[in-house]
Structures are given as C-alpha cells and as structure tokens.
C-alpha atoms as a PDB file:
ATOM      1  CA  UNK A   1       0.000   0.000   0.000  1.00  0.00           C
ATOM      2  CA  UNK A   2       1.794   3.341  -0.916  1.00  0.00           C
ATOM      3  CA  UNK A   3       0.178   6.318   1.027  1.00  0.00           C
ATOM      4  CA  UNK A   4      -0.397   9.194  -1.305  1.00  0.00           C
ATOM      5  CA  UNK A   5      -2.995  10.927   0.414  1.00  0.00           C
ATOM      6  CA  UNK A   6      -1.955  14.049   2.003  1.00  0.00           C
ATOM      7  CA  UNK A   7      -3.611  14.346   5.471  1.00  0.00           C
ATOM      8  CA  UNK A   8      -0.773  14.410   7.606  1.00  0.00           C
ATOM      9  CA  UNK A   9       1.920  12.516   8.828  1.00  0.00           C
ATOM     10  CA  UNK A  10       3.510  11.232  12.459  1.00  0.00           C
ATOM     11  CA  UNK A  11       7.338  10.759  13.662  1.00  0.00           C
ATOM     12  CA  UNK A  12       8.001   9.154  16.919  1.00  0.00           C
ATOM     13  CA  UNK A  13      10.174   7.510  18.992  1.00  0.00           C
ATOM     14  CA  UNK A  14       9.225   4.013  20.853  1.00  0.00           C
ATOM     15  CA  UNK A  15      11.350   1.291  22.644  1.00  0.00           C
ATOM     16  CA  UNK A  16      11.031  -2.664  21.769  1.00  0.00           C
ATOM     17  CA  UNK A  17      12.538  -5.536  22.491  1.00  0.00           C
ATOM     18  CA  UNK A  18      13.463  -9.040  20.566  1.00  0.00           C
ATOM     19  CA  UNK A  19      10.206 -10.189  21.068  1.00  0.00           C
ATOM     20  CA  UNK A  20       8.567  -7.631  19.348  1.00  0.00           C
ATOM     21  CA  UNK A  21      10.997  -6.969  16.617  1.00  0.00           C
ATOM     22  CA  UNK A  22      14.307  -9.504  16.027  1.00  0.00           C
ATOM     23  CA  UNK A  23      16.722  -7.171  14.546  1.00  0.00           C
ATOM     24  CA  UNK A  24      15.941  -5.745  18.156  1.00  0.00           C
ATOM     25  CA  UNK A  25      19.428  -5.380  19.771  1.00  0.00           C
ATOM     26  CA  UNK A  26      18.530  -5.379  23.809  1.00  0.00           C
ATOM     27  CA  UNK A  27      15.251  -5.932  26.041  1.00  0.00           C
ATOM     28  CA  UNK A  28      14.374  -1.839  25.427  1.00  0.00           C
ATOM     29  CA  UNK A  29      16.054  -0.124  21.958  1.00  0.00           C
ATOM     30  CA  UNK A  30      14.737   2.764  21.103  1.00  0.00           C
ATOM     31  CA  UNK A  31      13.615   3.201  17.884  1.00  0.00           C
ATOM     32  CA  UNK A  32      11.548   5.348  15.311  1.00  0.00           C
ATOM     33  CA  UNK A  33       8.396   4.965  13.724  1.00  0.00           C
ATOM     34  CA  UNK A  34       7.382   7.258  10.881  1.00  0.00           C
ATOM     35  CA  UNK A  35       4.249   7.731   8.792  1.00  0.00           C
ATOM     36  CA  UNK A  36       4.801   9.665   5.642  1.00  0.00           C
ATOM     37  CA  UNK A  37       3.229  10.397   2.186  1.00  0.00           C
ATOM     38  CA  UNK A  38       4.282   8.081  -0.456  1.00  0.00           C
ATOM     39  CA  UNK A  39       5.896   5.103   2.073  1.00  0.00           C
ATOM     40  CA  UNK A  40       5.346   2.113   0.762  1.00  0.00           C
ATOM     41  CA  UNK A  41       3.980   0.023   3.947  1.00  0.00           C
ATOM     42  CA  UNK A  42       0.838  -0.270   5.811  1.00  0.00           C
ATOM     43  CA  UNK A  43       2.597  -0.016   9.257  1.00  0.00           C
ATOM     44  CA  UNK A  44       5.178   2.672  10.227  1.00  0.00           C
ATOM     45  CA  UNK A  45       8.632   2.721   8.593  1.00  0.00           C
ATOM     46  CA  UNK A  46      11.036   1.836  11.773  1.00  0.00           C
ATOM     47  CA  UNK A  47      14.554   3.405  12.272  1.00  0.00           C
ATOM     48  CA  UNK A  48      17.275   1.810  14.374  1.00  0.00           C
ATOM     49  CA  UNK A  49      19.087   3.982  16.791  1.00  0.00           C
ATOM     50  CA  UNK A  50      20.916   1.570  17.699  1.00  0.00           C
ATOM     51  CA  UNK A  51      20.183   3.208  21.780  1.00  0.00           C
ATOM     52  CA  UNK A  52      19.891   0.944  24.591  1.00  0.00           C
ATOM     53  CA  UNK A  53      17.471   2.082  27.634  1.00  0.00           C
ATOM     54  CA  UNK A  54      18.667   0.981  31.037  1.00  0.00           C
ATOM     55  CA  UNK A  55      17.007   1.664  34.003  1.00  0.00           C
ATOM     56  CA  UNK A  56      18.041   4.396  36.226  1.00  0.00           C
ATOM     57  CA  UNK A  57      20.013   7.204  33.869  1.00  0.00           C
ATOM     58  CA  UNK A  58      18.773  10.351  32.849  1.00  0.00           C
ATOM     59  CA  UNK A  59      17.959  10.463  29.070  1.00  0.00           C
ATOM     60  CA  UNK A  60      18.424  13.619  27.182  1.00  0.00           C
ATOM     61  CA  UNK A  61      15.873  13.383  24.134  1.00  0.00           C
ATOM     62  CA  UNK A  62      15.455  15.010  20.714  1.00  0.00           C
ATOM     63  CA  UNK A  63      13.712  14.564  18.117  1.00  0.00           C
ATOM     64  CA  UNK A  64      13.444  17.253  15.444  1.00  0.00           C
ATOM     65  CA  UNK A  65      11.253  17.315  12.314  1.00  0.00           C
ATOM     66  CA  UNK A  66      11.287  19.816   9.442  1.00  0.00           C
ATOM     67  CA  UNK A  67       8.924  19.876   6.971  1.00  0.00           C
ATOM     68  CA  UNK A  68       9.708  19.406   3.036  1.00  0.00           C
ATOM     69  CA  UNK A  69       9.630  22.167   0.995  1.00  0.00           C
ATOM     70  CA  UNK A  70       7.315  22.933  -2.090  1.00  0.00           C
ATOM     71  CA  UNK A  71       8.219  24.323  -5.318  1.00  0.00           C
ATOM     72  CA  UNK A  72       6.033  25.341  -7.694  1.00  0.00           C
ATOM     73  CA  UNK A  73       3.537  23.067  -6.804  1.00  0.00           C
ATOM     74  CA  UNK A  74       5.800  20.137  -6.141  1.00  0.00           C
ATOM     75  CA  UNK A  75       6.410  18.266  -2.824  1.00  0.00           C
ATOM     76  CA  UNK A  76       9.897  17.771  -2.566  1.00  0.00           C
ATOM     77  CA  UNK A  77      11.796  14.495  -0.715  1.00  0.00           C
ATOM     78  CA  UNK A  78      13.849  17.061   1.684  1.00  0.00           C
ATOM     79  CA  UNK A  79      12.281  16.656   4.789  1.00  0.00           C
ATOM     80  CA  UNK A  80      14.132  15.899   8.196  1.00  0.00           C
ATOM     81  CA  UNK A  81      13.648  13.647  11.038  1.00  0.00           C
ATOM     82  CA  UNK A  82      16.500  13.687  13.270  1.00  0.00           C
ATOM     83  CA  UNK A  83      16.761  12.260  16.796  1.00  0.00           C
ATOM     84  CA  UNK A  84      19.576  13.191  19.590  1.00  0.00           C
ATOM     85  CA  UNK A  85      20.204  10.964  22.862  1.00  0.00           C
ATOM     86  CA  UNK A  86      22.241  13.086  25.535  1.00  0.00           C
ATOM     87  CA  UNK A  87      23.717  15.445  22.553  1.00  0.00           C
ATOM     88  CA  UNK A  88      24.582  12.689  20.496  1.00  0.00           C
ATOM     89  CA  UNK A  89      22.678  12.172  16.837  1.00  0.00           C
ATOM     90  CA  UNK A  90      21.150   8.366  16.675  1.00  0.00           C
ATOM     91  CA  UNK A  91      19.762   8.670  13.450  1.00  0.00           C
ATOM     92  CA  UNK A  92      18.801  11.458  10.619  1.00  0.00           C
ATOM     93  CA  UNK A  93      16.647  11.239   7.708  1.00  0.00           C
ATOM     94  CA  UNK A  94      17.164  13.758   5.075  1.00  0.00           C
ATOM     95  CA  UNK A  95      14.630  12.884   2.447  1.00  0.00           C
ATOM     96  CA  UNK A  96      10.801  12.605   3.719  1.00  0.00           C
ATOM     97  CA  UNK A  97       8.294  13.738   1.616  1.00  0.00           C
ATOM     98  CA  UNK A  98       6.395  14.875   4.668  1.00  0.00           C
ATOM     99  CA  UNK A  99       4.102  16.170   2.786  1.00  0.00           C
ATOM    100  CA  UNK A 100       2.044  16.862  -0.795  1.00  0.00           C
ATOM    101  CA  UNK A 101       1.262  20.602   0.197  1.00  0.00           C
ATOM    102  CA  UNK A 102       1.655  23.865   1.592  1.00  0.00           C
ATOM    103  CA  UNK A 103      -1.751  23.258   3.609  1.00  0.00           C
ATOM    104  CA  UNK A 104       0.173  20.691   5.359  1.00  0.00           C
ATOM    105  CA  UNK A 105       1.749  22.212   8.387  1.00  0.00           C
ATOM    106  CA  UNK A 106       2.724  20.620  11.894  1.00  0.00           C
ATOM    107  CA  UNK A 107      -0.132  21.570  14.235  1.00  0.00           C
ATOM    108  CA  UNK A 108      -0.258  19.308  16.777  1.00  0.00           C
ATOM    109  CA  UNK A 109       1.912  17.540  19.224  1.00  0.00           C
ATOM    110  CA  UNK A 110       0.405  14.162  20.099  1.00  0.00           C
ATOM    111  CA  UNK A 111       1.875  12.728  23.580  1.00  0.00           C
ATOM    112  CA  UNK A 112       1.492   9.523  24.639  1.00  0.00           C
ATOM    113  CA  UNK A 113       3.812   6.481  26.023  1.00  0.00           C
ATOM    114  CA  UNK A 114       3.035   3.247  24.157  1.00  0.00           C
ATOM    115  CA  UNK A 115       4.603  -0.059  23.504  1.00  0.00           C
ATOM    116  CA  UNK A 116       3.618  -0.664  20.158  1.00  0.00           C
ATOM    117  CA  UNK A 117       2.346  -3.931  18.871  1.00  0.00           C
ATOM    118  CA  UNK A 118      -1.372  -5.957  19.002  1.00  0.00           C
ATOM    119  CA  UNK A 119      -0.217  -9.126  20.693  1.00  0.00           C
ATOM    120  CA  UNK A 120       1.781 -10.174  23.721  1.00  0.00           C
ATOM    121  CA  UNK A 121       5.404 -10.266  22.047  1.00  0.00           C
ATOM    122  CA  UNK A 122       5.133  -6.450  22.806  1.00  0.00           C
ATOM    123  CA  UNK A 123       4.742  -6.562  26.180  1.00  0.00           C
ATOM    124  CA  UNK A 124       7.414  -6.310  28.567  1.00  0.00           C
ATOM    125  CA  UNK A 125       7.915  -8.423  32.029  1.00  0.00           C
ATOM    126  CA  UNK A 126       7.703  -5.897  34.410  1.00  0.00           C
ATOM    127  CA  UNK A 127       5.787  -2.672  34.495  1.00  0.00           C
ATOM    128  CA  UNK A 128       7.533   0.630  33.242  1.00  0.00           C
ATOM    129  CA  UNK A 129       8.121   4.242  34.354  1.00  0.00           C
ATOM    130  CA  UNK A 130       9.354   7.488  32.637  1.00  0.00           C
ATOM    131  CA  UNK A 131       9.619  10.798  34.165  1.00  0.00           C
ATOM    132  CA  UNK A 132       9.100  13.696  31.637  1.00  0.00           C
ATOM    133  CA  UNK A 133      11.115  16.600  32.862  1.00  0.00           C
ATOM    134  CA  UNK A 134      12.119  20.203  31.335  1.00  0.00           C
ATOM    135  CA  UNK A 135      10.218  19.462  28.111  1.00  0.00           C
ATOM    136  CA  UNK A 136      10.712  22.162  25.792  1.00  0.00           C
ATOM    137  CA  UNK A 137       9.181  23.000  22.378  1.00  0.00           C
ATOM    138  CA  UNK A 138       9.578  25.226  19.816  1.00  0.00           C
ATOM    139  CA  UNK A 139       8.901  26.407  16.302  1.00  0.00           C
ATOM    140  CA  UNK A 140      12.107  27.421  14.041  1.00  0.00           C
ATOM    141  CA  UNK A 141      11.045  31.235  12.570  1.00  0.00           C
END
C-alpha cells in the first residue's frame, strides 16, 4: 500500500525488544516509527538507533522534524527527522516527503507512552516508568 494521500503525517520515537521486533538489539532499543506520504507500507517505517534504555540514567531526548519544501507546486523528498540521545545524533533522515502541500503544516503535538504492537510479544515483564522533565518545544522562525 503506498500512502499518497496528504492528510498528515507522524514521527516518533518508541522502545522494543526481541520479542517484538528480532533485529531488536537489547530488552528496550529505542527506535523510530514514521508515517509519511508516499511510504510504501501499511505499518510505520522503523529506524534503528541503535540506543539501549537501562534503568536508572537520565535520558536527554530530541527529536526534530522539518517539513519538506514545495516548489512550484511540487512536494519535494527534503524533509528531516533527526533524533539526539544526551547530545549525540542516533539517526537522521534527510529525504521525507512529509508532505504533498503547503496546507500541510505541523499543528499538533500528540503525547502519549506506548509499547507498540497488538499481541503479547510487545509486552514487557515488568511494568515501566518514565519521568518527563524540562520538556521544551519550539517552532524554528
């Protein structure tokens, strides 16, 4: 299924494990998960980091997302996802096609922890925690 409807798109971070994915390198990897026009999936396109989570450190996040540009009418693939842990870069995408349109504009933030997955090779063993602290956010001028 290729998505070529422009109503929006998503980029977001999750953490798995080997049951959920094998390529999955530790009990709680963080990954991305991206829903863009043109993809060529049903599901989310996944990004390794390549990040372990452990228990107990502080975790400096971000995750940055321009949108593609337009010319004359034209969605261009130059859109960015990139994604920082403690000041290091994890992963960056430079070619998205975000979007089809200028009408297309990032409007909402959408916050939620999930595991991902519809069966029980997403769960984990143990309940979870994570402490949001000092979010920031802001809009490039």
């Amino acid at each position: 299924m290729t998505t070529s409807v422009d109503h929006g798109f998503s980029s977001r971070l999750m953490w798995i494990g080997p049951g959920a994915y094998s390529w999955a390198n530790s009990p709680a990897e963080l990954i991305t998960y991206d829903y863009f026009t043109g993809m060529n999936s049903q599901y989310g396109i996944n990004g390794q980091t390549n990040v372990t989570l452990t228990a107990g450190p502080t975790y400096k996040v971000r995750h940055r997302v321009k949108l593609n540009t337009i010319t004359s009418g034209t969605a261009n693939s130059d859109g960015i996802a990139q994604f920082t842990v403690n000041g290091t870069k994890v992963l960056e995408v430079t070619n998205r096609k975000w979007r089809l349109t200028d009408s297309v504009k990032i409007s909402t933030l959408w916050w939620h922890f999930f595991r991902g997955g519809n069966d029980s090779a997403w769960a984990d063993s143990a309940d979870g925690y994570v402490t949001v602290d000092n979010l920031k956010l802001w809009v490039a001028s």
